[in-house]
C-alpha atoms as a PDB file:
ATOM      1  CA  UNK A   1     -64.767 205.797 -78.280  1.00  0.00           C
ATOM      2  CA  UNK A   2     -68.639 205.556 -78.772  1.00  0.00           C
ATOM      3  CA  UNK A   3     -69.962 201.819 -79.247  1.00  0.00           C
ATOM      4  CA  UNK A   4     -71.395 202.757 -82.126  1.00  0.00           C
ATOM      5  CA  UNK A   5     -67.758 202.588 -83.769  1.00  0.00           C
ATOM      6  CA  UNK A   6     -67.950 198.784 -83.528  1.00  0.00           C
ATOM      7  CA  UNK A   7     -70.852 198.557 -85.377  1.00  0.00           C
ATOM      8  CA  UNK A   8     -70.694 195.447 -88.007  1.00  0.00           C
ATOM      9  CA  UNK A   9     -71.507 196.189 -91.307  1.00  0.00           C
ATOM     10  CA  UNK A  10     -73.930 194.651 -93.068  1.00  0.00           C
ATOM     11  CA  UNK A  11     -73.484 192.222 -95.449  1.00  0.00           C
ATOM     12  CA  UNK A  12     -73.621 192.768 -99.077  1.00  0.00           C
ATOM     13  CA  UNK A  13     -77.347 191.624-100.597  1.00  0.00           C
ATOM     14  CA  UNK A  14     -75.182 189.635-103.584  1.00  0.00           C
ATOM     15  CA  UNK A  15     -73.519 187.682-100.772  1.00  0.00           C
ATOM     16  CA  UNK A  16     -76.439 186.620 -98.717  1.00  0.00           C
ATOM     17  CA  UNK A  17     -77.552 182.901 -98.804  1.00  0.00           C
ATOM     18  CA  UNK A  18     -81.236 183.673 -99.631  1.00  0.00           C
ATOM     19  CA  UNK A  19     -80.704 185.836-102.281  1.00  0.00           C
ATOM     20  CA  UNK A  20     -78.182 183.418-104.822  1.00  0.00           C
ATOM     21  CA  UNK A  21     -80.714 181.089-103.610  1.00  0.00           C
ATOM     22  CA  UNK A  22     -83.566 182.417-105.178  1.00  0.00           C
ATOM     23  CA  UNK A  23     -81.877 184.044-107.668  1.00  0.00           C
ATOM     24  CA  UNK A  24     -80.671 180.044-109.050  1.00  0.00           C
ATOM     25  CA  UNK A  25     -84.101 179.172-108.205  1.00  0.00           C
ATOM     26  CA  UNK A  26     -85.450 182.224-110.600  1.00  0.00           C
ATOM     27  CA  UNK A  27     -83.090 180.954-113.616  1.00  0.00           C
ATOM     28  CA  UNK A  28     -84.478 177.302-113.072  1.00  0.00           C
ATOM     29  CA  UNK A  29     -88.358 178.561-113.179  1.00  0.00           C
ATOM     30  CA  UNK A  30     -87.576 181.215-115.825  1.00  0.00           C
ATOM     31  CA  UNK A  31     -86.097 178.146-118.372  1.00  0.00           C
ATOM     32  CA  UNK A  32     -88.756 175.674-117.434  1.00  0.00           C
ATOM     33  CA  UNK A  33     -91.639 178.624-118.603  1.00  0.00           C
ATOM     34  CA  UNK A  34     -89.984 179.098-121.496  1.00  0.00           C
ATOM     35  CA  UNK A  35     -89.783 175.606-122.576  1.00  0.00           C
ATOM     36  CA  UNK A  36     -93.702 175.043-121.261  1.00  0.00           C
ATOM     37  CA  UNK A  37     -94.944 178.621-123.578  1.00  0.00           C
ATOM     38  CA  UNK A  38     -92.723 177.549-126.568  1.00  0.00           C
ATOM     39  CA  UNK A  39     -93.882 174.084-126.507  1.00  0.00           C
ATOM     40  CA  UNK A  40     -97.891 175.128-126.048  1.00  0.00           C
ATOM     41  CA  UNK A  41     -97.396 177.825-128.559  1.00  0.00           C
ATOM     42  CA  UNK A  42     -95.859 174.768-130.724  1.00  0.00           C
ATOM     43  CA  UNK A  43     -92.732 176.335-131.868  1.00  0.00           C
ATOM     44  CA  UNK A  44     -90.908 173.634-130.383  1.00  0.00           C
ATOM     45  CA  UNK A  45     -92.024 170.449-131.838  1.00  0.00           C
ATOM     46  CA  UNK A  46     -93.996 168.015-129.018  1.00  0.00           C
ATOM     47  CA  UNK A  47     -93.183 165.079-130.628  1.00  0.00           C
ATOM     48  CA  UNK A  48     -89.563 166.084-129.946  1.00  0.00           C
ATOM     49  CA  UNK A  49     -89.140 168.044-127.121  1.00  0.00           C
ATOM     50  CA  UNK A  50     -92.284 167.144-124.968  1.00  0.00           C
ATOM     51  CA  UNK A  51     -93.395 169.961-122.400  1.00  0.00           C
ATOM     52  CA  UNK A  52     -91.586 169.904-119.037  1.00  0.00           C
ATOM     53  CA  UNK A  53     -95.613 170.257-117.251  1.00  0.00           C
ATOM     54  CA  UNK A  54     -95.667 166.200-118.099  1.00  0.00           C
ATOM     55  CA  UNK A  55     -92.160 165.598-116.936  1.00  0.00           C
ATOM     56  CA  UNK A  56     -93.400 165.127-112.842  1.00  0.00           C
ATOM     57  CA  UNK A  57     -96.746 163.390-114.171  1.00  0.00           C
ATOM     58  CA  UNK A  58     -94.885 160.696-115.694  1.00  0.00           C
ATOM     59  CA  UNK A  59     -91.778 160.225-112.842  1.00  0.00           C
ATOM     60  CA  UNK A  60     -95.276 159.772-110.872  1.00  0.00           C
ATOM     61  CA  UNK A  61     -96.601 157.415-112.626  1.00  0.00           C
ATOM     62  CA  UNK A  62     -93.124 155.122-112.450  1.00  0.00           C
ATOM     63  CA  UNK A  63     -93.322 155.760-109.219  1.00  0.00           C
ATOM     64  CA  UNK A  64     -97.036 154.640-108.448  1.00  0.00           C
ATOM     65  CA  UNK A  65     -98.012 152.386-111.475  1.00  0.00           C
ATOM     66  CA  UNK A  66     -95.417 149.542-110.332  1.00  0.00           C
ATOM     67  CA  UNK A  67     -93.576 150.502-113.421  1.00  0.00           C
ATOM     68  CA  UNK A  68     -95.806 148.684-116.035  1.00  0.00           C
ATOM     69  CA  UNK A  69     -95.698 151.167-119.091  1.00  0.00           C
ATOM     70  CA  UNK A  70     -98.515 152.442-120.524  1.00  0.00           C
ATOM     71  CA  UNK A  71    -100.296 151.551-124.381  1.00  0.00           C
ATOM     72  CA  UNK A  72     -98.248 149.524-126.409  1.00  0.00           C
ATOM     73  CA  UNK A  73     -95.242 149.389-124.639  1.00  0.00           C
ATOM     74  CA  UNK A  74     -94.798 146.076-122.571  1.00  0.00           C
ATOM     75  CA  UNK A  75     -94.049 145.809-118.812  1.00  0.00           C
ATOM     76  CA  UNK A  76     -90.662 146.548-117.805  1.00  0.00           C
ATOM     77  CA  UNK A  77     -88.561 143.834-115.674  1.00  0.00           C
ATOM     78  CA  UNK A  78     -87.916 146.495-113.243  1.00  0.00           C
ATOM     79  CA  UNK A  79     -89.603 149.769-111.182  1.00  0.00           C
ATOM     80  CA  UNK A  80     -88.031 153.107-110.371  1.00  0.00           C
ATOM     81  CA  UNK A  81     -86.713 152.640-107.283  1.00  0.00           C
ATOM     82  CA  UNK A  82     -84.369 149.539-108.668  1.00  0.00           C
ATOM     83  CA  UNK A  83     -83.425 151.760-111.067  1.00  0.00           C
ATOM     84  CA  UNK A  84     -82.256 154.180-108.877  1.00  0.00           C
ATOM     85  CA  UNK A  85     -80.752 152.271-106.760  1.00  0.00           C
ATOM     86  CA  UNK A  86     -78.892 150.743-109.538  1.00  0.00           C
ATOM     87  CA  UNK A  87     -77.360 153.726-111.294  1.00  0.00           C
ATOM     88  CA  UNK A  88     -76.472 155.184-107.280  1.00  0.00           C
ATOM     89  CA  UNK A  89     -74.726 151.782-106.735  1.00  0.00           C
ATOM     90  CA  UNK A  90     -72.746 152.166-109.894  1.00  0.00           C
ATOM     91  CA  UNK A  91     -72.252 155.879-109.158  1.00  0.00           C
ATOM     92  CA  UNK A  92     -70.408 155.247-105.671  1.00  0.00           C
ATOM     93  CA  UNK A  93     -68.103 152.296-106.710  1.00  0.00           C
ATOM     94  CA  UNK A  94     -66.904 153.854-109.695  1.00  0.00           C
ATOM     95  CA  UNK A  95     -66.594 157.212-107.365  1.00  0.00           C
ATOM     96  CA  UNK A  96     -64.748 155.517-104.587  1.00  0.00           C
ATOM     97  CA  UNK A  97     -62.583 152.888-106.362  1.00  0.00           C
ATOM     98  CA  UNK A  98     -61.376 155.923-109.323  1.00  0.00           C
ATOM     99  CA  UNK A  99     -60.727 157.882-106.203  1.00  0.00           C
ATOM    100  CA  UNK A 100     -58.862 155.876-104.096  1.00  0.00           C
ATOM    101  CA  UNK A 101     -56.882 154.646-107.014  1.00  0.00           C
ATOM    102  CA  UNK A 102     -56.350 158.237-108.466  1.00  0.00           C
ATOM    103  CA  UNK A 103     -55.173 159.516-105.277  1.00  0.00           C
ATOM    104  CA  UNK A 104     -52.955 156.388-104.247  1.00  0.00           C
ATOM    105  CA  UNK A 105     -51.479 156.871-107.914  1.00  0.00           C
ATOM    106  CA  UNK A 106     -51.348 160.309-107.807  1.00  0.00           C
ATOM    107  CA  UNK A 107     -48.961 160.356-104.675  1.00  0.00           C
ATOM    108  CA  UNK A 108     -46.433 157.900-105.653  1.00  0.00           C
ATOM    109  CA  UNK A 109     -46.320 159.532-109.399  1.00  0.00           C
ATOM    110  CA  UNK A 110     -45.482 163.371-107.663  1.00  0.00           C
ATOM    111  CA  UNK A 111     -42.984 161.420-105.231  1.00  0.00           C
ATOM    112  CA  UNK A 112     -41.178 159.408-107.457  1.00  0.00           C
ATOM    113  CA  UNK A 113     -39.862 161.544-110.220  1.00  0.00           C
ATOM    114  CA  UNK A 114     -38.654 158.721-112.305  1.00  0.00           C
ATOM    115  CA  UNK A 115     -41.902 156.452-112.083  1.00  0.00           C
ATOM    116  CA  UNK A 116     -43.580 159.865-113.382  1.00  0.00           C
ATOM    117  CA  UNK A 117     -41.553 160.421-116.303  1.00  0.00           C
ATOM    118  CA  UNK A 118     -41.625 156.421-116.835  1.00  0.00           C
ATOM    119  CA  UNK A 119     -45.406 156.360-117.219  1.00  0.00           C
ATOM    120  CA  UNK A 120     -46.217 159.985-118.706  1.00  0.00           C
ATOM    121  CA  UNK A 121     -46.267 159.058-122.426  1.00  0.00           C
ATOM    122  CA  UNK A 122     -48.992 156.262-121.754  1.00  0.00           C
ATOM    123  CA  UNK A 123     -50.827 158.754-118.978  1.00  0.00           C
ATOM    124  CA  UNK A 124     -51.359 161.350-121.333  1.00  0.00           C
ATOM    125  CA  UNK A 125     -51.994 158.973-124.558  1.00  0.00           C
ATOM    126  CA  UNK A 126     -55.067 157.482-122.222  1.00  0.00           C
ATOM    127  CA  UNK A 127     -56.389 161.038-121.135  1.00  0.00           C
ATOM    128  CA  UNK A 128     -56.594 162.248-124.667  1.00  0.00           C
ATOM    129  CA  UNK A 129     -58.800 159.336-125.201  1.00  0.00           C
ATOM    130  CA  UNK A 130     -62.980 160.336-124.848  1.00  0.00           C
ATOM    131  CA  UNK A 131     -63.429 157.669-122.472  1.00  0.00           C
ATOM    132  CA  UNK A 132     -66.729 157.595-122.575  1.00  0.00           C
ATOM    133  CA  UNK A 133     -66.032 155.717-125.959  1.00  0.00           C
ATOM    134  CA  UNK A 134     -64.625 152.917-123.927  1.00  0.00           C
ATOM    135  CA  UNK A 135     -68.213 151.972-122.933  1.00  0.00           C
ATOM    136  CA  UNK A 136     -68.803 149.310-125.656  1.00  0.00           C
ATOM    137  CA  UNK A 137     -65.170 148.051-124.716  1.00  0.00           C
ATOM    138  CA  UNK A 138     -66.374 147.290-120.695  1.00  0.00           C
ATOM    139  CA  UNK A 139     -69.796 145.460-121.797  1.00  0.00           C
ATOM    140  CA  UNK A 140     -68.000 143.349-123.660  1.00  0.00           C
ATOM    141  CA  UNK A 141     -65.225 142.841-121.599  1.00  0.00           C
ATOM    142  CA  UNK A 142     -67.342 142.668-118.208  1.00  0.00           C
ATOM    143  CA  UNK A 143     -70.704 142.070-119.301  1.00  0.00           C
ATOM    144  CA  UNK A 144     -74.099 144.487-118.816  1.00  0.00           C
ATOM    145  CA  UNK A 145     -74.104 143.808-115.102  1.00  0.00           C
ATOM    146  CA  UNK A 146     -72.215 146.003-112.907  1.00  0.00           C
ATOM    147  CA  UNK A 147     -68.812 145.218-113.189  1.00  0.00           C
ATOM    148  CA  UNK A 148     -69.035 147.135-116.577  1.00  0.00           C
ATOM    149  CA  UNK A 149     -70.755 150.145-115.384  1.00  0.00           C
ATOM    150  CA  UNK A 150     -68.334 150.523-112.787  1.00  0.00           C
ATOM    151  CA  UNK A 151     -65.078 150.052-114.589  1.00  0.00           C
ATOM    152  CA  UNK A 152     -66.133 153.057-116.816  1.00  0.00           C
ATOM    153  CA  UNK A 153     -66.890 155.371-113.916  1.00  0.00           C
ATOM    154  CA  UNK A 154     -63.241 154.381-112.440  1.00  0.00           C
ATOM    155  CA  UNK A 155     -61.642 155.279-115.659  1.00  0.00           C
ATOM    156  CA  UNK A 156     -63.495 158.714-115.853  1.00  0.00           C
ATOM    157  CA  UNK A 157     -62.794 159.819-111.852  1.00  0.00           C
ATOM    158  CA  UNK A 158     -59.309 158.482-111.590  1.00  0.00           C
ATOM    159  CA  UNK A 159     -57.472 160.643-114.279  1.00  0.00           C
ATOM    160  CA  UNK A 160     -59.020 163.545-112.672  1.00  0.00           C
ATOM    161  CA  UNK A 161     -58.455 162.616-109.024  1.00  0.00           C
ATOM    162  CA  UNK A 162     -54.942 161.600-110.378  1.00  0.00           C
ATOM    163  CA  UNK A 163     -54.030 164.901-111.948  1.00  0.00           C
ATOM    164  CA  UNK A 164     -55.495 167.091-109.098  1.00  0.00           C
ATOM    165  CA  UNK A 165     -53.857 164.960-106.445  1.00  0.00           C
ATOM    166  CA  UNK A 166     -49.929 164.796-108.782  1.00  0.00           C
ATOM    167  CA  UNK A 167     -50.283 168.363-108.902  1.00  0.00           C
ATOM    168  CA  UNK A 168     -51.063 169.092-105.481  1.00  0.00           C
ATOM    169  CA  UNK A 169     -48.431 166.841-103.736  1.00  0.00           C
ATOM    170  CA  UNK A 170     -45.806 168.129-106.453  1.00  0.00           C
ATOM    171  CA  UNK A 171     -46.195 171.896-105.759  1.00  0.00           C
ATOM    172  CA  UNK A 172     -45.664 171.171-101.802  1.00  0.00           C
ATOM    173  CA  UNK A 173     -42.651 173.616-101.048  1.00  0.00           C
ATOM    174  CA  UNK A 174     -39.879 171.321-100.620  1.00  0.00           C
ATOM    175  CA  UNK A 175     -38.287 173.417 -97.730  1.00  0.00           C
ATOM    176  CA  UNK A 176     -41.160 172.848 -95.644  1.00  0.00           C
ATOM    177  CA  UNK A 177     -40.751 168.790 -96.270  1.00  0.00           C
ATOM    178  CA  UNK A 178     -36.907 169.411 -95.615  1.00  0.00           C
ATOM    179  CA  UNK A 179     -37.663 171.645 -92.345  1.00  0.00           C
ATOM    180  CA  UNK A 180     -39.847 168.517 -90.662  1.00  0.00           C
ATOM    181  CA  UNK A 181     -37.201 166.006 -91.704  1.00  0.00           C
ATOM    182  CA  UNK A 182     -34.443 167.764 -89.565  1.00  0.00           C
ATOM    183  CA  UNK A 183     -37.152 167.752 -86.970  1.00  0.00           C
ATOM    184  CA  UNK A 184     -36.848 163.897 -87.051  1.00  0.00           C
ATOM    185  CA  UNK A 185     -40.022 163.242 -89.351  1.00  0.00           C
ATOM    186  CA  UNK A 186     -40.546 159.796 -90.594  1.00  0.00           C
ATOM    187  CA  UNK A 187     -41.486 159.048 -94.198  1.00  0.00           C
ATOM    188  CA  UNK A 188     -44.969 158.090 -92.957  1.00  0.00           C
ATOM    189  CA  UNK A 189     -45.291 161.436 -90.992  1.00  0.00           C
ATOM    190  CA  UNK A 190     -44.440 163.587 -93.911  1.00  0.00           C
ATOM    191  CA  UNK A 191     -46.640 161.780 -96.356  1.00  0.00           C
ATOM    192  CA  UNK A 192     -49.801 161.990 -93.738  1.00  0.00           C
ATOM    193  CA  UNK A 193     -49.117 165.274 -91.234  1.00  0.00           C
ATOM    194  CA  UNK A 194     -47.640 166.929 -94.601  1.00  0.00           C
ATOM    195  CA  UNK A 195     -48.058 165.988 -97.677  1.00  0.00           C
ATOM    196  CA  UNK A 196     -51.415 164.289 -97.923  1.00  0.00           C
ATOM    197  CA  UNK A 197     -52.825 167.609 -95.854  1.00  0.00           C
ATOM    198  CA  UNK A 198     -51.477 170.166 -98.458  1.00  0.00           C
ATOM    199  CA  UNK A 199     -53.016 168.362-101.223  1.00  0.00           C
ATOM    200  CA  UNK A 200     -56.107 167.442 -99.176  1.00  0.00           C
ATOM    201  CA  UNK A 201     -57.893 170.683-100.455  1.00  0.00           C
ATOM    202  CA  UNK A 202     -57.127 170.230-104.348  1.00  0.00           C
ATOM    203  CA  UNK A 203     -58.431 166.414-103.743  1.00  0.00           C
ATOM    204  CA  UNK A 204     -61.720 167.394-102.174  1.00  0.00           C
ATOM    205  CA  UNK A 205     -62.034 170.481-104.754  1.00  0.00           C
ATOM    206  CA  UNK A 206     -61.781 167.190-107.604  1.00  0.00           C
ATOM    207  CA  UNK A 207     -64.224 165.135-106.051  1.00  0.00           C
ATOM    208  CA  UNK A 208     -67.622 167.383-107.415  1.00  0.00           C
ATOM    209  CA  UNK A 209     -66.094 166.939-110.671  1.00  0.00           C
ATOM    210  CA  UNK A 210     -65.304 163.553-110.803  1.00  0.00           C
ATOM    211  CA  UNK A 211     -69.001 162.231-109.062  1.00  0.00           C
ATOM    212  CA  UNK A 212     -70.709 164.236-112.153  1.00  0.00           C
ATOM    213  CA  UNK A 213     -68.928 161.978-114.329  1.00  0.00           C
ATOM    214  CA  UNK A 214     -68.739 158.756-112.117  1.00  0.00           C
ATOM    215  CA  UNK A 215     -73.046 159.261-112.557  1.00  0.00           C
ATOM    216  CA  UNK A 216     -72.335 160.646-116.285  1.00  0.00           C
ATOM    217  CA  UNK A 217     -70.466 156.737-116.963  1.00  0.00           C
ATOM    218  CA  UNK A 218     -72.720 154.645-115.561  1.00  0.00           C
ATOM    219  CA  UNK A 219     -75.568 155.982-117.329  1.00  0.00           C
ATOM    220  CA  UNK A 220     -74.024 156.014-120.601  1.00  0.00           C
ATOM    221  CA  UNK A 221     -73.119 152.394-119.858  1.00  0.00           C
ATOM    222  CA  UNK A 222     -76.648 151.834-119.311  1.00  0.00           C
ATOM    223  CA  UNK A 223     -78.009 153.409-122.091  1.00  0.00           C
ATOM    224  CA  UNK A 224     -75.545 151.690-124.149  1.00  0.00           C
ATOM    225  CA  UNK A 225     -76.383 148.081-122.563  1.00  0.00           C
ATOM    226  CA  UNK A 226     -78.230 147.169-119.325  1.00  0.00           C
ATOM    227  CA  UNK A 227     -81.761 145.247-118.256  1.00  0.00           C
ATOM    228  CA  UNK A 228     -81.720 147.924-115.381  1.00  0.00           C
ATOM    229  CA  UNK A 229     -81.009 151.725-114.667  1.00  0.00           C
ATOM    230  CA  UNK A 230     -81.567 154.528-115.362  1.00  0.00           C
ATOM    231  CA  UNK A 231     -79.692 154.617-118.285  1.00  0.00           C
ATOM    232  CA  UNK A 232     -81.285 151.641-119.742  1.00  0.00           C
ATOM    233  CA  UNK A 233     -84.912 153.413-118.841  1.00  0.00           C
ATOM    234  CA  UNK A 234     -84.571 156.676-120.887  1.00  0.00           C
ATOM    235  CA  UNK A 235     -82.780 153.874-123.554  1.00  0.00           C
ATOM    236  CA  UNK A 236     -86.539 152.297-123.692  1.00  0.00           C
ATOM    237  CA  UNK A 237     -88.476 155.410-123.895  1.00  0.00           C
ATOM    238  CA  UNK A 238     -85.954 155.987-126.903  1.00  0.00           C
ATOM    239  CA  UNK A 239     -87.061 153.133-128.630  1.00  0.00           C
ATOM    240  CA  UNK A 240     -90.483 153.649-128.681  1.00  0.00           C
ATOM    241  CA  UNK A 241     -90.287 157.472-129.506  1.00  0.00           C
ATOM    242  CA  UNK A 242     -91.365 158.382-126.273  1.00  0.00           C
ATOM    243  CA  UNK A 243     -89.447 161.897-125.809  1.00  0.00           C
ATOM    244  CA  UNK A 244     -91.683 162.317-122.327  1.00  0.00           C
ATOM    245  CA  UNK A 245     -89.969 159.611-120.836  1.00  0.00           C
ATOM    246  CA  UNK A 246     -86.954 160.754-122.222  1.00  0.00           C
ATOM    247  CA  UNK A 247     -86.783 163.916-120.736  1.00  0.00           C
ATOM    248  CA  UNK A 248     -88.957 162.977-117.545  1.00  0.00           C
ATOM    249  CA  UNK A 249     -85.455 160.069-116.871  1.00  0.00           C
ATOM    250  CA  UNK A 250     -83.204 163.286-117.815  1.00  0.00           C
ATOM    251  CA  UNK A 251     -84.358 165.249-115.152  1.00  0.00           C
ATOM    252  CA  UNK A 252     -84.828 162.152-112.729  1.00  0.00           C
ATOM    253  CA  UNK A 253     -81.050 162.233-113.398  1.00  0.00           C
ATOM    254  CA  UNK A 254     -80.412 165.892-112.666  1.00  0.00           C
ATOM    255  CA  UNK A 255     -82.365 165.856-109.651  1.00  0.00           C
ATOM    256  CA  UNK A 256     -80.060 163.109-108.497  1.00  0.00           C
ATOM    257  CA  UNK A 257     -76.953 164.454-109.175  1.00  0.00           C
ATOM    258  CA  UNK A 258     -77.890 168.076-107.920  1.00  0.00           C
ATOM    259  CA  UNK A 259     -78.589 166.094-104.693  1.00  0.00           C
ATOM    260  CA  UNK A 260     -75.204 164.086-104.861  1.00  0.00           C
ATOM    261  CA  UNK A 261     -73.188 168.102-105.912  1.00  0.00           C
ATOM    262  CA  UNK A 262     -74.794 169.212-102.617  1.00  0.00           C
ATOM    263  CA  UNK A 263     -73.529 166.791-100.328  1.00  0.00           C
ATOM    264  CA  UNK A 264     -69.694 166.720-101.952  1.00  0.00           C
ATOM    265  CA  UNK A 265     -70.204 170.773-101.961  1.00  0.00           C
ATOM    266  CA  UNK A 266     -70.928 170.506 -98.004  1.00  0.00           C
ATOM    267  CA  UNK A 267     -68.189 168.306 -97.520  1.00  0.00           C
ATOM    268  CA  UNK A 268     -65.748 170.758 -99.520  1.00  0.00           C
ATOM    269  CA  UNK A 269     -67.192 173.457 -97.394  1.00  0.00           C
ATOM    270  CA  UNK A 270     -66.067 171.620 -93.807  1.00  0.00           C
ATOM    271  CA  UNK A 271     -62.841 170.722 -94.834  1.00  0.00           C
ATOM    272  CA  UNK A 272     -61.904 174.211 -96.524  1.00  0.00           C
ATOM    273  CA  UNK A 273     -63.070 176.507 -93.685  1.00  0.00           C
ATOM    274  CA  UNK A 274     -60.013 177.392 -93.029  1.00  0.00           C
ATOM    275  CA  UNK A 275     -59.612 178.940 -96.827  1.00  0.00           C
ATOM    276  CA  UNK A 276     -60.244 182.747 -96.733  1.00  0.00           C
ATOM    277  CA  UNK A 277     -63.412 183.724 -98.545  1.00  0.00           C
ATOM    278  CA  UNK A 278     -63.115 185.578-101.849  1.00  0.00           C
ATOM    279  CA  UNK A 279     -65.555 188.162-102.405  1.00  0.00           C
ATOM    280  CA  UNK A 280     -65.545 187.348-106.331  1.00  0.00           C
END
């Protein structure tokens, strides 16, 4: 048999690295000109929609001007990098408590039939609920400091850890639970060399959903009441009809949580390897 026989194809052009990479980078650059030739050519309004060439100007200027705002607009109590630091603090304690308390939940509701059925009604009555409304509720409740930034980003990551996680552990094939019992399986060892494993996927797959809206709740909370954040920054700009600082904090935002996808999307990617690829 010639060598030539064992020759590898090459891979497809659509499923190379480089390519999606520049083609998302393409879309990106392709909307950002548009905005930039529609605002010069003043079809979109300035006043309203600024032009995305002063966006990095002005996230340079809170960066280098010690955040004292410029004209008539008085010194702010705090500069960018508390800011940041603020909303990221917020981000990862709602993330990890809504997590930790939507998978803990999540497990005993999918073991325990009758706690499920017990506690569905109320379940489903406070998942219909926007919770993002709830915002008002945890600033008065908790204050503007932390506590009520963070209770809203629980509320938004547990139901959908919670659900992911219920579902998961629920469809587990029951023979296979049954099959390491005879074995002489502890509860323990079925809930954490079984269970726990089988739904580990479904978890992680949750987890780039639920940080967008861990970061999506605390700025809302911000915007809504705060003295610092991110939230509270874009809220200021706001006031004084500044739609450049608006949109300049908007894509400080983005920037963030495109940094924060990538790291959860690396983290799905090492503990999934063993998932086959799909082509589509």
């Amino acid at each position: 048999m010639s060598a030539t026989a064992f020759t590898i194809a090459p891979l497809p052009l659509v499923r190379r690295t480089w390519f999606i990479r520049s083609l998302q980078a393409g879309v990106i650059l392709f909307f950002v000109a548009a905005w930039e030739i529609l605002g010069q050519a003043g079809i979109l309004d300035k006043f309203y929609y600024s032009r995305p060439s002063l966006f990095v100007p002005r996230i340079a200027e809170w960066i280098c001007s010690c955040d004292v705002a410029e004209g008539f607009a008085p010194a702010r109590p705090s500069g960018i990098a508390t800011d940041v630091v603020v909303t990221l603090t917020e981000t990862v304690l709602g993330f990890g408590i809504g997590t930790l308390l939507g998978v803990v939940a999540g497990y005993a509701f999918a073991r325990n039939r009758l706690l499920g059925q017990a506690f569905d009604p109320l379940l489903s009555m406070f998942n219909a609920i926007p919770r993002l409304v709830l915002a008002p509720v945890f600033i008065l409740a908790f204050g503007i400091d932390l506590a009520s930034k963070v209770a809203l980003g629980v509320t938004l990551v547990f139901f959908i850890v919670f659900f992911a996680t219920f579902t998961a552990v629920r469809d587990v094939d029951q023979t296979l639970v049954d099959n390491v019992r005879v074995l002489g399986a502890r509860r323990q060892d079925v809930t954490f060399h079984v269970l726990l494993p089988a739904a580990f996927s479904a978890i992680v797959a949750s987890l780039r959903t639920s940080a967008g809206f861990a970061f999506a709740g605390a700025v809302v909370a911000e915007y809504i009441g705060s003295n610092v954040g991110l939230g509270r920054r874009i809220a200021t700009a706001e006031a004084f009809f500044d739609s450049t600082g608006v949109f300049a904090g908007i894509v400080l935002i983005a920037a963030l949580a495109l940094v924060l996808d990538a790291v959860l999307q690396l983290v799905e990617g090492r503990f999934s390897r063993w998932r086959p690829r799909r082509d589509h």
